[in-house]
Protein backbone atom coordinates (compact mmCIF):
# COMPACT_ATOMS: atom_id res chain seq x y z
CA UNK A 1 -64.33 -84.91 -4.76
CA UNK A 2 -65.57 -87.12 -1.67
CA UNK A 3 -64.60 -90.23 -3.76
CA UNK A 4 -61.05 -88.69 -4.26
CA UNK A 5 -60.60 -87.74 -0.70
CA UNK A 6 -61.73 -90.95 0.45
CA UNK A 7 -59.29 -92.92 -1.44
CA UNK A 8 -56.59 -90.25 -0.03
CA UNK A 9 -57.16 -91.81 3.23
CA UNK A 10 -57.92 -95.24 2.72
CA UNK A 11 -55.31 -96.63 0.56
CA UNK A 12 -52.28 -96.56 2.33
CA UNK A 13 -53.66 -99.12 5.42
CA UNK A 14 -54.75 -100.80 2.12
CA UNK A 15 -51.31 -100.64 0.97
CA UNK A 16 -49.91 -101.71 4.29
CA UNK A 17 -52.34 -104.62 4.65
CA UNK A 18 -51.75 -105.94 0.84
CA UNK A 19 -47.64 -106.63 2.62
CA UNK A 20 -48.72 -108.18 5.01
CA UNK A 21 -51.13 -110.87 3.53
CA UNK A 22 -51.06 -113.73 1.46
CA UNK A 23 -51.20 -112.61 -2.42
CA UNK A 24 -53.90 -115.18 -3.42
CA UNK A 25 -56.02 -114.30 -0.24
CA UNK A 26 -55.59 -110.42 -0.38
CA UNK A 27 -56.59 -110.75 -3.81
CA UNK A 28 -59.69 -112.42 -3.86
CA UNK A 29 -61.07 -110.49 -0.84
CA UNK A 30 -60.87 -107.29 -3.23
CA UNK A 31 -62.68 -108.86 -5.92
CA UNK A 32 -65.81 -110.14 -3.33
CA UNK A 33 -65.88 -106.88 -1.49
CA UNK A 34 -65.26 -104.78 -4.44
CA UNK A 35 -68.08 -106.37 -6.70
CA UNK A 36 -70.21 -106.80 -3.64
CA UNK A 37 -70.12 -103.12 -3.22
CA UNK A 38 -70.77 -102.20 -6.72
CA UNK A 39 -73.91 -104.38 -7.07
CA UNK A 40 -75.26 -102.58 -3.76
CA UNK A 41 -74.51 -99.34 -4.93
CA UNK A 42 -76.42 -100.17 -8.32
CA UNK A 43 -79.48 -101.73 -6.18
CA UNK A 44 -79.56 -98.18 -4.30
CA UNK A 45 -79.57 -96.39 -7.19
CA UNK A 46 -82.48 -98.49 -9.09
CA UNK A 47 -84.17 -98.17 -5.49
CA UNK A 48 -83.91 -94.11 -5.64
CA UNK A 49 -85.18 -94.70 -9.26
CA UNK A 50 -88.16 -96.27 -8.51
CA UNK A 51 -89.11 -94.08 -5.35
CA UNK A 52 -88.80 -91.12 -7.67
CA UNK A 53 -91.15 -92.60 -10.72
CA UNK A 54 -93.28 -93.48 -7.73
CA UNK A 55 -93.41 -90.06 -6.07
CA UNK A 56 -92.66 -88.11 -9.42
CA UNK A 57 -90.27 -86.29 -7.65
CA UNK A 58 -87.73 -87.50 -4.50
CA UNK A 59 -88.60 -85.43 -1.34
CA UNK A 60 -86.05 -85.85 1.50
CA UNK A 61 -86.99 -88.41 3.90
CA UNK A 62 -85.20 -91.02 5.72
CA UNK A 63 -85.22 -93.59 3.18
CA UNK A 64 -84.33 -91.75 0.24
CA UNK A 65 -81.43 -90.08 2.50
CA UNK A 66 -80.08 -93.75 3.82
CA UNK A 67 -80.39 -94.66 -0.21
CA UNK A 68 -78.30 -91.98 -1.31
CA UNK A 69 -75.84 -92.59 1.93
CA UNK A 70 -75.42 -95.97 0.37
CA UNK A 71 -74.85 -94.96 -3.04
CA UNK A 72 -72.21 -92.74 -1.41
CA UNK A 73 -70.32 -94.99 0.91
CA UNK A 74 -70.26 -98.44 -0.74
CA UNK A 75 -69.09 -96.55 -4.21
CA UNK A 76 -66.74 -95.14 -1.70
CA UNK A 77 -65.24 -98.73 -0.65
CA UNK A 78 -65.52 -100.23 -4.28
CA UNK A 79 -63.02 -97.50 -5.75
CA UNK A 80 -60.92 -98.16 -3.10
CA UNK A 81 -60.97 -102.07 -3.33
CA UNK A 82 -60.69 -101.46 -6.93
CA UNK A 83 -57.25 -99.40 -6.15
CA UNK A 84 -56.12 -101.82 -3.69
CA UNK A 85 -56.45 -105.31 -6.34
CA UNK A 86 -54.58 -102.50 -8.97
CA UNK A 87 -51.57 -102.18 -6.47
CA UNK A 88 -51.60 -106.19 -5.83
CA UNK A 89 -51.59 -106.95 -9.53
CA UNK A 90 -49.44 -104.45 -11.20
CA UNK A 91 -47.11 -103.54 -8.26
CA UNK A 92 -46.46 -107.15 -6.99
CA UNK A 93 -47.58 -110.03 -8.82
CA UNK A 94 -46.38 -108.55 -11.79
CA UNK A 95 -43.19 -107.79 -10.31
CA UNK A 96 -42.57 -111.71 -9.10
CA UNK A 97 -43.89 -113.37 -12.19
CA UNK A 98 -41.35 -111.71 -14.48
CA UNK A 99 -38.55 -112.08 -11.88
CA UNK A 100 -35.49 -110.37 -13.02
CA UNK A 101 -36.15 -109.91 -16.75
CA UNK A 102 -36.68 -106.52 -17.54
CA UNK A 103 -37.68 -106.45 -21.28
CA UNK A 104 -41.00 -109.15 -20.25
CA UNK A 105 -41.56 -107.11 -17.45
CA UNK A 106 -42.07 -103.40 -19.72
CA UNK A 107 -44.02 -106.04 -22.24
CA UNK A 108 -46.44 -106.79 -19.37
CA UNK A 109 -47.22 -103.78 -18.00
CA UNK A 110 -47.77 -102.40 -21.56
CA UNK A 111 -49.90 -105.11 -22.18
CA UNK A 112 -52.28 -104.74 -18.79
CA UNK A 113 -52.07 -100.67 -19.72
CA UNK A 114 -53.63 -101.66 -23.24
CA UNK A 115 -56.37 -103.56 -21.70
CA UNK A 116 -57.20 -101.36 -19.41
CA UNK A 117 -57.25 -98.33 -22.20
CA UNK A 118 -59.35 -100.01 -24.32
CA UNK A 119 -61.85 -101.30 -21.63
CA UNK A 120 -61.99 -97.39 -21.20
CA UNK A 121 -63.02 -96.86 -24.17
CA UNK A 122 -65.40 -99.82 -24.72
CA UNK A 123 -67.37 -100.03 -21.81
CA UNK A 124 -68.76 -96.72 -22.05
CA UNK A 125 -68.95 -97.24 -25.57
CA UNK A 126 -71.24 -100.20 -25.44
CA UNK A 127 -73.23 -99.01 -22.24
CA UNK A 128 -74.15 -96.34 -24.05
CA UNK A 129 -75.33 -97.92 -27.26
CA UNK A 130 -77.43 -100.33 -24.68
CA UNK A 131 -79.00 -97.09 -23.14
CA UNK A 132 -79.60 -95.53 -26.26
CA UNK A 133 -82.10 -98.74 -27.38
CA UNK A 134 -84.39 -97.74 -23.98
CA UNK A 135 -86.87 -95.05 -23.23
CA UNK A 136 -85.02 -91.89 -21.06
CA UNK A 137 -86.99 -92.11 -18.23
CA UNK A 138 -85.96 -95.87 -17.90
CA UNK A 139 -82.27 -95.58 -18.51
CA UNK A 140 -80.75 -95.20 -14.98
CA UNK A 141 -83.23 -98.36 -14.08
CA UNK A 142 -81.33 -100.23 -16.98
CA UNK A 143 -77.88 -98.86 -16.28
CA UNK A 144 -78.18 -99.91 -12.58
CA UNK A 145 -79.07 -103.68 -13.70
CA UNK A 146 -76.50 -104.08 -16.41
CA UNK A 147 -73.81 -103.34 -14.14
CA UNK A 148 -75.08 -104.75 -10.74
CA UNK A 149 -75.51 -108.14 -12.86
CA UNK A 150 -72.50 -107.77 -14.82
CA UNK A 151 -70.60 -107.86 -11.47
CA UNK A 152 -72.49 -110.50 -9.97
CA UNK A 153 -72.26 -113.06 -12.67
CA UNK A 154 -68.70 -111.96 -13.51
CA UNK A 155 -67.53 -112.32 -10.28
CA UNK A 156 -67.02 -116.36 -9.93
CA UNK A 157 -64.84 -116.05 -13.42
CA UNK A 158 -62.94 -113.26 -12.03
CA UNK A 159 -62.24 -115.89 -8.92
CA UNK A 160 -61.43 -118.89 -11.18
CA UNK A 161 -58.93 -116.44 -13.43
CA UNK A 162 -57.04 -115.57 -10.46
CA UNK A 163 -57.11 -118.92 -8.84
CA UNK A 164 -55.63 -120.19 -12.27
CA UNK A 165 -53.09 -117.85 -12.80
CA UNK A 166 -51.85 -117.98 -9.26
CA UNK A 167 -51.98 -121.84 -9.68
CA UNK A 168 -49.30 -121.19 -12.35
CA UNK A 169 -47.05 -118.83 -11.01
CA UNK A 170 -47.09 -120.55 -7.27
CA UNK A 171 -43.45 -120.82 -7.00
CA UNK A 172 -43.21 -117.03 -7.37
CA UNK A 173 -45.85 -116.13 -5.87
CA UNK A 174 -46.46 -118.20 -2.96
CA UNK A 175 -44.11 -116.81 -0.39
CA UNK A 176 -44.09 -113.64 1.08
CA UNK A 177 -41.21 -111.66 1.87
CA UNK A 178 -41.44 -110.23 5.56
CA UNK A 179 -38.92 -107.64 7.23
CA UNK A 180 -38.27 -108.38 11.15
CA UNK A 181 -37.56 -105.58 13.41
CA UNK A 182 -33.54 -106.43 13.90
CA UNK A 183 -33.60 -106.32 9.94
CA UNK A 184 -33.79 -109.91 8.87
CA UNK A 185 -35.92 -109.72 5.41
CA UNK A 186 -37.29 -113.52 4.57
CA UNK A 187 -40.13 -115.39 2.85
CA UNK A 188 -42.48 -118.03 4.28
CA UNK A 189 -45.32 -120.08 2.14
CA UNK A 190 -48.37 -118.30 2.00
CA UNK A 191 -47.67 -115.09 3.53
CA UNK A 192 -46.18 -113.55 6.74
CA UNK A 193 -48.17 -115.14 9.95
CA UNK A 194 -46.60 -114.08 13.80
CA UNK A 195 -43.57 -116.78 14.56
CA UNK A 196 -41.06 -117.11 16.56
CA UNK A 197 -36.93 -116.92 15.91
CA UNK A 198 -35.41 -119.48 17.84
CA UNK A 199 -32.01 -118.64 19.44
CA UNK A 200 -29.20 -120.39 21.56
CA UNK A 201 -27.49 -117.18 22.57
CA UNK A 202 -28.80 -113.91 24.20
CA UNK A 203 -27.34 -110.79 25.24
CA UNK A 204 -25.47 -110.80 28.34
CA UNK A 205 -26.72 -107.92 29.56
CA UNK A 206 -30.22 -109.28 29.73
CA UNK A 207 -29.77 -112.41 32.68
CA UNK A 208 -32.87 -112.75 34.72
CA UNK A 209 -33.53 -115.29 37.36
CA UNK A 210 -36.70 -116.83 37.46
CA UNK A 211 -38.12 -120.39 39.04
CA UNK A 212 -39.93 -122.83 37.69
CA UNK A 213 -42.97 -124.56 38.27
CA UNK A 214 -40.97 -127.40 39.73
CA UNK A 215 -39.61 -124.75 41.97
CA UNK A 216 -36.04 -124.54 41.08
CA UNK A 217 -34.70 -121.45 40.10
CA UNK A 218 -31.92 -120.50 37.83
CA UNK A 219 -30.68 -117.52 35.89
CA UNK A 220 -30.34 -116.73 32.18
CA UNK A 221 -29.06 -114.14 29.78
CA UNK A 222 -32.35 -113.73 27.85
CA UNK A 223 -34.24 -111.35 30.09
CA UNK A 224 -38.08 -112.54 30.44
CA UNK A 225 -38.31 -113.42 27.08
CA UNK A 226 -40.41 -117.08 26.53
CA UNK A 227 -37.89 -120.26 26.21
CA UNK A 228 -37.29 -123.51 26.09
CA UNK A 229 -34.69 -126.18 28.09
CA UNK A 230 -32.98 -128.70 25.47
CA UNK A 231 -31.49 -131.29 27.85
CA UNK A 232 -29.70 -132.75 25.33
CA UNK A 233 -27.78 -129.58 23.88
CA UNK A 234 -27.14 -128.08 27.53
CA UNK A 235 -28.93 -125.09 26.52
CA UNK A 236 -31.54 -122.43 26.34
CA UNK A 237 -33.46 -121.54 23.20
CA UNK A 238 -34.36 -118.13 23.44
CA UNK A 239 -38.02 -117.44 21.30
CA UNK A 240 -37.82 -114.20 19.95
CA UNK A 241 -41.61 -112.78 19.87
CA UNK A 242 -43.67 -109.71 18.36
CA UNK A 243 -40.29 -108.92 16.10
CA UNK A 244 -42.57 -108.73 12.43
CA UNK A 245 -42.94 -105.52 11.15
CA UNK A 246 -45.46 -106.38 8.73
CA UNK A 247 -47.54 -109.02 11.01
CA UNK A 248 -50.09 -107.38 12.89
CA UNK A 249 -49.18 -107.41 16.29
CA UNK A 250 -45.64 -106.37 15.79
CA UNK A 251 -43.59 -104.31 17.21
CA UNK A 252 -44.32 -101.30 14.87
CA UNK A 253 -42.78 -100.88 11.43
CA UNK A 254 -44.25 -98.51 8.65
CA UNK A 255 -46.89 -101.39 7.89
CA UNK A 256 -47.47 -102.40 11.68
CA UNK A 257 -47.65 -98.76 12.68
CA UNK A 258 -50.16 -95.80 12.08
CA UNK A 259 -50.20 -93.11 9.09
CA UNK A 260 -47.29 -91.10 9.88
CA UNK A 261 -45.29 -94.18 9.92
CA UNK A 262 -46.16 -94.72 6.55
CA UNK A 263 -45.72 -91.52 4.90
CA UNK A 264 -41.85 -91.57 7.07
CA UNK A 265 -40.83 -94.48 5.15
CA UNK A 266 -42.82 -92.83 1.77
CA UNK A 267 -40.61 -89.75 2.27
CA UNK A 268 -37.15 -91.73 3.13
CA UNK A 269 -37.57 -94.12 0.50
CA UNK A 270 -34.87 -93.21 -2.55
CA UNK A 271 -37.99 -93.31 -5.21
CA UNK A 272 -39.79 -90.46 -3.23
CA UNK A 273 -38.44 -87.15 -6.22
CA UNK A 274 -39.47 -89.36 -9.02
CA UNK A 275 -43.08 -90.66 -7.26
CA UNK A 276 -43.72 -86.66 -6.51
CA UNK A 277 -43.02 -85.97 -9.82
CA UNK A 278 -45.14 -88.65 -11.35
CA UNK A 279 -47.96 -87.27 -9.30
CA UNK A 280 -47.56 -83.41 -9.91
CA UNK A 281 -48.77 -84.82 -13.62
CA UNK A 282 -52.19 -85.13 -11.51
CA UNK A 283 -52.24 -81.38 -10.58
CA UNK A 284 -53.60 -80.37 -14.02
CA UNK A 285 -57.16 -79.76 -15.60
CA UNK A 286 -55.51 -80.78 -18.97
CA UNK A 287 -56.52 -84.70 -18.97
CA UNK A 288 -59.20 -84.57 -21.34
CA UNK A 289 -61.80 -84.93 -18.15
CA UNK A 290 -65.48 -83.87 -17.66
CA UNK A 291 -63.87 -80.67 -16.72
CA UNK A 292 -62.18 -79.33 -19.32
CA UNK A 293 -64.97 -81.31 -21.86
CA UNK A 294 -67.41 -79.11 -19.55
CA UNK A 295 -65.82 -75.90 -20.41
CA UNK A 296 -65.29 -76.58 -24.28
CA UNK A 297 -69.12 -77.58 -24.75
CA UNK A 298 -69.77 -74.05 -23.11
CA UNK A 299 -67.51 -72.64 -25.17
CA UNK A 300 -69.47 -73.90 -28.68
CA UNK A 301 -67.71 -76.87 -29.38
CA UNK A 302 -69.64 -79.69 -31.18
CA UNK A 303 -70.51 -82.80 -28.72
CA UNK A 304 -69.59 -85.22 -31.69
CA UNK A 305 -66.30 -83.35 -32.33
CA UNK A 306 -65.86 -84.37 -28.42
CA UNK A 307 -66.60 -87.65 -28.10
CA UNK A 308 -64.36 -88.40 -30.95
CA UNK A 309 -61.47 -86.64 -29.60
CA UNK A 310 -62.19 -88.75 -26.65
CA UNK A 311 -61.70 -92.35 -28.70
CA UNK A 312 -58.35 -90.75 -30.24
CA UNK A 313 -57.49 -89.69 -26.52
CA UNK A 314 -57.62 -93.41 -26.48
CA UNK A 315 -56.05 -94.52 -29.23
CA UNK A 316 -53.07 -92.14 -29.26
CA UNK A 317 -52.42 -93.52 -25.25
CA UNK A 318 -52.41 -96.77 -26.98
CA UNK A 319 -49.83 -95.76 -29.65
CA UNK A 320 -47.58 -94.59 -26.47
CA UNK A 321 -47.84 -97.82 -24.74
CA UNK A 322 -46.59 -99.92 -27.96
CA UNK A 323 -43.45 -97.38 -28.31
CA UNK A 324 -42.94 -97.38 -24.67
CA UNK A 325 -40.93 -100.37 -24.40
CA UNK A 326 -39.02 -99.72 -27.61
CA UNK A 327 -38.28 -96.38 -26.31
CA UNK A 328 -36.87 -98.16 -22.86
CA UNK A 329 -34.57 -100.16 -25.16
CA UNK A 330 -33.42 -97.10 -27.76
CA UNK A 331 -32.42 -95.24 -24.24
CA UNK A 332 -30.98 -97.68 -22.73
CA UNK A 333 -32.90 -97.65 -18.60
CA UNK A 334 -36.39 -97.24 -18.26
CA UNK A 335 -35.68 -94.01 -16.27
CA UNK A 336 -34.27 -92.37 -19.08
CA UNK A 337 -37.51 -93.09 -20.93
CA UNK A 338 -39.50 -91.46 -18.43
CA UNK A 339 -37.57 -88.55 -18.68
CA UNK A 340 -37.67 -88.33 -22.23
CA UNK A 341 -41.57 -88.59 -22.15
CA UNK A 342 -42.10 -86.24 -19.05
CA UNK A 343 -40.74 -83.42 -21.19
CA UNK A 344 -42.25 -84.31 -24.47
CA UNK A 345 -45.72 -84.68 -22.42
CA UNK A 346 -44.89 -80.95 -21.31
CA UNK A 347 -43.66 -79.82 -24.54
CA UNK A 348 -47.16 -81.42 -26.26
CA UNK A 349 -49.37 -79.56 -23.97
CA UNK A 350 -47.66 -76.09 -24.39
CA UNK A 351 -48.48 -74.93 -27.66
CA UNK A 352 -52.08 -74.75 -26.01
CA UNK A 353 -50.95 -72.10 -23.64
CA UNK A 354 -49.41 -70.18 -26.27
CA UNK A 355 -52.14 -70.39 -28.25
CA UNK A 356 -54.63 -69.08 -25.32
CA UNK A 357 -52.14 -65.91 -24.76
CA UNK A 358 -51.82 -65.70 -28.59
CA UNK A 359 -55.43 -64.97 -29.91
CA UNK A 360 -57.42 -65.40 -26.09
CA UNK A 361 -60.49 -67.48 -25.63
CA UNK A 362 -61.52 -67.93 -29.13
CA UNK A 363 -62.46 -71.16 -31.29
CA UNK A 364 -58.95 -71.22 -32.46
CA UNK A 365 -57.61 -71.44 -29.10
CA UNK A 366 -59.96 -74.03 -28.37
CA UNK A 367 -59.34 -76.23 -30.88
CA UNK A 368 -55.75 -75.92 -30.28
CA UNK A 369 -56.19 -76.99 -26.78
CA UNK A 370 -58.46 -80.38 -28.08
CA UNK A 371 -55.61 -81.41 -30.13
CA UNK A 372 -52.83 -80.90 -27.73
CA UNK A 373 -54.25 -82.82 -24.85
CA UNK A 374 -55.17 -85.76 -27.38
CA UNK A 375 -51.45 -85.71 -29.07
CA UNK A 376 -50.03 -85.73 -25.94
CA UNK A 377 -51.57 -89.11 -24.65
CA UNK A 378 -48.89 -90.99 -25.93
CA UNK A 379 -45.57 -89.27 -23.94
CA UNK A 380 -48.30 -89.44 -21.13
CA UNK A 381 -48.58 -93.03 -21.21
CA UNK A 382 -45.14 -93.72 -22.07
CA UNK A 383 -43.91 -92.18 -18.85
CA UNK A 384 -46.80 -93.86 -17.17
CA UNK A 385 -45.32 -96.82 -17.96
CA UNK A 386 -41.53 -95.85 -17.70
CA UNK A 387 -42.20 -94.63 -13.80
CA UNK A 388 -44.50 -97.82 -12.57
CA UNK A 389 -41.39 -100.19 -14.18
CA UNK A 390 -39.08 -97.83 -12.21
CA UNK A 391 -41.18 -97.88 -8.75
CA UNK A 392 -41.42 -101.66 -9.79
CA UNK A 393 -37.67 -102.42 -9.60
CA UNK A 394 -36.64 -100.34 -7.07
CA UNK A 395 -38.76 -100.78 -4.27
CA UNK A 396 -38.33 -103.93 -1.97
CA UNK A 397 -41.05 -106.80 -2.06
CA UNK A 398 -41.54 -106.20 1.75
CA UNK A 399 -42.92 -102.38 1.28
CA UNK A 400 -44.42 -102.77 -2.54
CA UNK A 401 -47.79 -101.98 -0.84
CA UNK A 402 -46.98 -99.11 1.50
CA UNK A 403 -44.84 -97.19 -0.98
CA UNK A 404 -47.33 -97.56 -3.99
CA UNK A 405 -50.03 -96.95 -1.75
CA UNK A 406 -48.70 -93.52 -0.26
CA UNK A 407 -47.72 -92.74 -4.04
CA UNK A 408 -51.88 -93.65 -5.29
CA UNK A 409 -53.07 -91.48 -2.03
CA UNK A 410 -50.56 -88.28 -2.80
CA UNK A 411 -52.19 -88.38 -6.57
CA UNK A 412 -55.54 -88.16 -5.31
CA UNK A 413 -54.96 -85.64 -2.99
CA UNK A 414 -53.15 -83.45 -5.68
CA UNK A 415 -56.89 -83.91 -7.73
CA UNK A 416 -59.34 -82.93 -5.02
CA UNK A 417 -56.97 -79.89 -4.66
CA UNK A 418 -57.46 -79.84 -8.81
CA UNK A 419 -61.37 -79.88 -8.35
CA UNK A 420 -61.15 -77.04 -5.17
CA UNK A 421 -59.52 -74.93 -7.43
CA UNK A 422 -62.15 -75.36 -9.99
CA UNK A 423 -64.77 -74.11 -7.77
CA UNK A 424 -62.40 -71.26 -6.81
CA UNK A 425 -61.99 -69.80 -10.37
CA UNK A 426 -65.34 -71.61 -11.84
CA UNK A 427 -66.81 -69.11 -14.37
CA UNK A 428 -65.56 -69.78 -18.24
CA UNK A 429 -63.75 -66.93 -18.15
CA UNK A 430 -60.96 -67.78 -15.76
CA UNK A 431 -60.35 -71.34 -17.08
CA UNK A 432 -57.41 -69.94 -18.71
CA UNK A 433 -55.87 -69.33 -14.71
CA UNK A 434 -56.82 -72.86 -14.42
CA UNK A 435 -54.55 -74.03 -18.02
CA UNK A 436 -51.58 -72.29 -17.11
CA UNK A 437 -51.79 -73.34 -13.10
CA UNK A 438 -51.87 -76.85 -15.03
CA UNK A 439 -49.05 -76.15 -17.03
CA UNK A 440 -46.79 -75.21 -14.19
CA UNK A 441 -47.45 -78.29 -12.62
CA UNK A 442 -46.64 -80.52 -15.66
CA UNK A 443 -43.16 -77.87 -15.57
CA UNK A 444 -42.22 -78.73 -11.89
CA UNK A 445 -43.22 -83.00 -12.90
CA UNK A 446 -40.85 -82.73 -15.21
CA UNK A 447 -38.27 -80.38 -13.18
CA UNK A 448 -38.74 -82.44 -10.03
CA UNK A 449 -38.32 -86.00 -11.90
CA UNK A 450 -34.86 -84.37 -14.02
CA UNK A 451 -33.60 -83.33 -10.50
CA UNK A 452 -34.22 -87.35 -9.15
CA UNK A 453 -32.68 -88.53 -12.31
CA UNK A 454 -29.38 -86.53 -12.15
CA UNK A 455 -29.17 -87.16 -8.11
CA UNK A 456 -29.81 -90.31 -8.02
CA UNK A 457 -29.72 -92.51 -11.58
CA UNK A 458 -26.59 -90.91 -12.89
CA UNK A 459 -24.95 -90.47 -9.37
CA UNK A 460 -25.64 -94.35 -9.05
CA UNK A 461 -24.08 -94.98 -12.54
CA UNK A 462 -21.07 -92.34 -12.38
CA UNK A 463 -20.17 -94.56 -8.81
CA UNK A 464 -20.73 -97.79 -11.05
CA UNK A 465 -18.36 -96.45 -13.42
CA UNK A 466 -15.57 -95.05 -11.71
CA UNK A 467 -12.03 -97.48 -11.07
CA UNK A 468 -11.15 -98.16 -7.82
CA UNK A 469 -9.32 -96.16 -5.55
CA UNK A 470 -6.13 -97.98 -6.17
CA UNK A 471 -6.80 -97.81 -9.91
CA UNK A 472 -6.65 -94.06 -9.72
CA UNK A 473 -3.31 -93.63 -8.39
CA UNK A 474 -0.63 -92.06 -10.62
CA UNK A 475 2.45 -94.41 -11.82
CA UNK A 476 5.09 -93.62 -10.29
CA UNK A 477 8.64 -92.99 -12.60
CA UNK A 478 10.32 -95.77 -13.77
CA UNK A 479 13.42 -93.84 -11.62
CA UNK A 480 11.47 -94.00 -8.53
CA UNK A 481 10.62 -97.51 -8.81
């Protein structure tokens, strides 16, 4: 829960900062800080280890309490540089490298969401066989080194990667879009740095006399703003400065400004009913977490029976990710697509609450519940990918990070509220409140993304559609001609 309501508040500066800075840069200071934090936290834990082998038991005291603050707080900042290098990748970089073409852009993000499944399923996988080989009392020791050294040594090739594939997409990626206060939106090599606009014309309403060091004094119609003489020209350049939204030091902006800015533009934006629908889907105990695994193993069911439902959690999200863009094409928009797999992930999970009202907490019941959540992986994932191809297209390069970062922080506020509720209604007995609460919530995704779709996709494409004004007139009678 703290890591979920830290990330609620830290990822939208994160979000605001990734606009504003060079890709490359912003980038690789997510990678150092992010495996820098990771190898501390592991060096705490094997610390807390070894104090607790030493003492046979770990008895509050200063150390052990500025050990387990560390374990806290840099695990803390590596989920949340972890989140920030996900939003530069997939929600930018992405984005510019496949330019306009829509069909390589669904292929790539089903490709990264296939990597990233079956790390999910391997790491653990192969962690645990390595922990399995080692005496129990020695296991966290072990776990701690493996992955403290697997970030440190993977760390330079994780640099060189990124260095190589940025090498190769430089023309794309290299400049930065920026967004100046008076609305001008352009790009400048290597990211958006404070400049200045030069102008030879200023409002009249702004003349100002001044004198100059020389001691003659003359008036101008660029109030005190900085400028220039050009003797040559017969005129006055009028610098423009602090007009960057997205440069710190600006004059304000959603990225310049504070949190309420931010959330503003999140709100105004025209993605804002599909994003809130994408992230009721995290308002649910029905994800196939340690929660709901929690409750079944209480309730009888075999461990093994578990973990493989887990790997065909896996592989079934895997299965949606290869029809996804097939689907995209067969319907035509990739918003249609998420639609169509918002309501069949609703209509997978349902059975399971029909099931629980049908024959009540029994190992029927149960077992229906195991195989919805695992069938319905794939219309999960599907829409997954149907919504970030969506948020990719329609939201401008200058507030990728902001939006996407407000979206990331609304999800994770929607689970802490899922994990408060499970300490509200905690006892075995009223996880069926918390299943049905959960299946509401998938019911108003799905409501709340059909009402964006209809408002603003088909309203879009009926305007698209229609002839013009003129076209519409009736023909007048050959008589009246």
């Amino acid at each position: 829960t703290l890591l979920l309501a830290t990330q609620v508040l830290t990822v939208p500066p994160l979000g605001s900062w990734l606009d504003r800075t060079e890709r490359l840069s912003a980038v690789r200071a997510t990678l150092f800080v992010g495996n820098a934090c990771v190898t501390v936290t592991c060096v705490c834990l094997a610390l807390l280890t070894g104090e607790a082998a030493r003492e046979g038991t770990l008895e509050p005291s200063v150390k052990t309490v500025l050990l387990f603050g560390g374990v806290l707080v840099f695990s803390c900042v590596a989920e949340a540089m972890s989140q920030a290098q996900s939003l530069a990748i997939s929600r930018d970089w992405v984005i510019q490298i496949c330019e306009s073409d829509s069909e390589l852009l669904a292929s790539l993000n089903a490709s990264l969401q296939q990597i990233d499944l079956s790390a999910a399923v391997l790491s653990p996988l192969l962690l645990g066989l390595l922990l399995n080989a080692v005496r129990p009392e020695a296991r966290v020791l072990v776990g701690a080194a493996v992955i403290g050294g697997f970030n440190v040594c993977s760390l330079p090739l994780e640099l060189l990667l990124t260095q190589r594939a940025y090498a190769v997409f430089a023309p794309v990626l290299a400049a930065k879009a920026h967004r100046h206060s008076d609305g001008t939106v352009h790009a400048h090599i290597h990211g958006a740095r404070p400049h200045l606009h030069a102008m030879l014309h200023a409002p009249p309403d702004q003349a100002h006399a001044h004198a100059h060091e020389s001691g003659g004094a003359h008036a101008h119609a660029h109030g005190d703003r900085a400028h220039a003489h050009d003797e040559q020209a017969g005129a006055d350049i009028v610098l423009f400065e602090k007009h960057l939204e997205h440069v710190p030091g600006g004059d304000g902006g959603a990225a310049g400004g504070g949190c309420s800015a931010r959330w503003v533009q999140y709100a105004a934006h025209p993605v804002f009913g599909a994003s809130v629908g994408f992230c009721l889907l995290f308002l649910t105990v029905l994800d196939n977490s340690t929660l709901v695994t929690a409750y079944l193993q209480f309730r009888g069911l075999d461990p093994a029976l578990l973990g493989l439902a887990r790997t065909a959690d896996a592989a079934v999200g895997l299965l949606g990710t290869l029809a996804y863009p097939h689907l995209a094409r067969a319907l035509g928009s990739v918003e249609a697509a998420a639609l169509f797999s918002v309501w069949a992930f609703w209509l997978s999970l349902a059975p399971a609450g029909v099931a629980l009202a049908a024959v009540g907490q029994t190992r029927a019941a149960d077992e229906w519940l195991l195989a919805c959540m695992v069938g319905a992986r794939a219309s999960l994932w599907s829409f997954d990918l149907a919504h970030t191809q969506a948020m990719q297209q329609r939201v401008h390069e200058t507030e990728r990070g902001a939006i996407n970062a407000c979206q990331a922080s609304l999800s994770q506020a929607l689970s802490v509220l899922v994990q408060l509720g499970a300490l509200g209604w905690h006892r075995p007995a009223q996880f069926g409140l918390l299943l049905y609460a959960s299946l509401v919530a998938v019911l108003a995704a799905a409501l709340v993304y059909s009402a964006w779709y209809y408002t603003t996709v088909c309203t879009a494409v009926a305007r698209c559609a229609a002839p013009p004004a003129a076209a519409r007139q009736p023909l007048l009678p050959a008589a009246d001609r």
